[in-house]
Protein backbone atom coordinates (compact mmCIF):
# COMPACT_ATOMS: atom_id res chain seq x y z
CA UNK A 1 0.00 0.00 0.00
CA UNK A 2 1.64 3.12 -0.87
CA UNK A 3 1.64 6.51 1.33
CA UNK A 4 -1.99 7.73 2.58
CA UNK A 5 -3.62 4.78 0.44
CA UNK A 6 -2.80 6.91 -2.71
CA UNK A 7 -1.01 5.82 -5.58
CA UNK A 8 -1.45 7.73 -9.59
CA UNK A 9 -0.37 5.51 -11.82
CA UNK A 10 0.39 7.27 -16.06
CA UNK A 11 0.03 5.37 -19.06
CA UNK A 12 0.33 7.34 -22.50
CA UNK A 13 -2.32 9.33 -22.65
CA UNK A 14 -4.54 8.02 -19.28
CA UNK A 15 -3.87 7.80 -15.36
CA UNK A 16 -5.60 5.48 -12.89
CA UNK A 17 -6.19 6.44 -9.25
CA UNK A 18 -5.27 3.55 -6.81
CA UNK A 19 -7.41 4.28 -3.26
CA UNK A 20 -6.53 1.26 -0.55
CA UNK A 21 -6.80 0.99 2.63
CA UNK A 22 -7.52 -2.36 4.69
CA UNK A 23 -11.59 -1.98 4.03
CA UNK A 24 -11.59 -1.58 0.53
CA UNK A 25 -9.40 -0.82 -2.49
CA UNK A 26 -10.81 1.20 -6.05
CA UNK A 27 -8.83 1.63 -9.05
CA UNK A 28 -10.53 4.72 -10.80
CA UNK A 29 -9.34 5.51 -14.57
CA UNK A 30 -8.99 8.60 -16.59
CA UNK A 31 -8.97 9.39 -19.81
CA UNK A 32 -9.16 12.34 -21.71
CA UNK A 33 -12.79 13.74 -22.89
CA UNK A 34 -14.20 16.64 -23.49
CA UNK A 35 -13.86 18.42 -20.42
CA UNK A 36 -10.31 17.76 -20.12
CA UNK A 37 -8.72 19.16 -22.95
CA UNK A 38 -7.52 22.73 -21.28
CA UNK A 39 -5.31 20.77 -18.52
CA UNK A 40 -1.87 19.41 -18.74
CA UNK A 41 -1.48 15.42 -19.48
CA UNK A 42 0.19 15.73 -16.30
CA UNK A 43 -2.77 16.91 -14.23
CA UNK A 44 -5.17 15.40 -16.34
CA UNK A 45 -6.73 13.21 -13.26
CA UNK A 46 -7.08 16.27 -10.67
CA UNK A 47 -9.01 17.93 -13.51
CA UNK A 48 -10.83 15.57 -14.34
CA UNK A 49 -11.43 14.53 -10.51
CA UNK A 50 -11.66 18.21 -9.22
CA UNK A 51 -14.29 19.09 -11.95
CA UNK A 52 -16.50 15.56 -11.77
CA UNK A 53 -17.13 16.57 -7.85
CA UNK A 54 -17.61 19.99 -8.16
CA UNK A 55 -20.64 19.44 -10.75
CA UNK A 56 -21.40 16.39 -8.78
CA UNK A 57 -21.79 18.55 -5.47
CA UNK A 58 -24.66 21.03 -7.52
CA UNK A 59 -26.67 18.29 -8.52
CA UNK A 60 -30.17 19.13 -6.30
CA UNK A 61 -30.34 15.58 -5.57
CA UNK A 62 -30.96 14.95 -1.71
CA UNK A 63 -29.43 10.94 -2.39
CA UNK A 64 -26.35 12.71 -3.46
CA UNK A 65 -26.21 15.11 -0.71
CA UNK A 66 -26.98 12.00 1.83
CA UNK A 67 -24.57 10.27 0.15
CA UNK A 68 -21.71 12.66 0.38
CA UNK A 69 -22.55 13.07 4.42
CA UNK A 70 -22.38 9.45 4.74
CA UNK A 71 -18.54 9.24 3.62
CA UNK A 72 -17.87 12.18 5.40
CA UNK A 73 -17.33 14.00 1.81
CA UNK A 74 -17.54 17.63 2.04
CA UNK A 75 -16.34 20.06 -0.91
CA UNK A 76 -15.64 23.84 -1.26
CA UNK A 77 -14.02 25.38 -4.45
CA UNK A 78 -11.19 27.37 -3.49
């Protein structure tokens, strides 16, 4: 298991997100899309990451919001 559970993984033109910890483990992949196109290939995840929960936070959907509290997932654009 790597440092914090964390690991970012880069393949040509994609990155996948390793989360671990003894409970559970979650590869996530990105790829580029339409969204992504302004950001580096370097920074391609945390744009792509960054801007999925930010429009996933402003969805007026109470299951989301309820979902969010139960992982203790809070978010604030800075």
């Amino acid at each position: 298991m790597s440092d914090y559970g964390l690991e970012v993984k880069h393949d040509t033109g994609s990155k996948r997100i390793k989360l671990e910890c003894e409970h559970q483990s979650v590869m996530i992949y990105v790829v580029p899309s339409e969204e992504s196109w302004v950001c580096s290939d370097d920074l391609l995840h945390v744009h792509a990451f960054a801007g999925f929960m930010k429009q996933l936070a402003q969805f007026e959907d109470v299951r989301v919001k309820e979902l969010m509290q139960t992982w203790g997932l809070y978010l604030r654009e800075i």
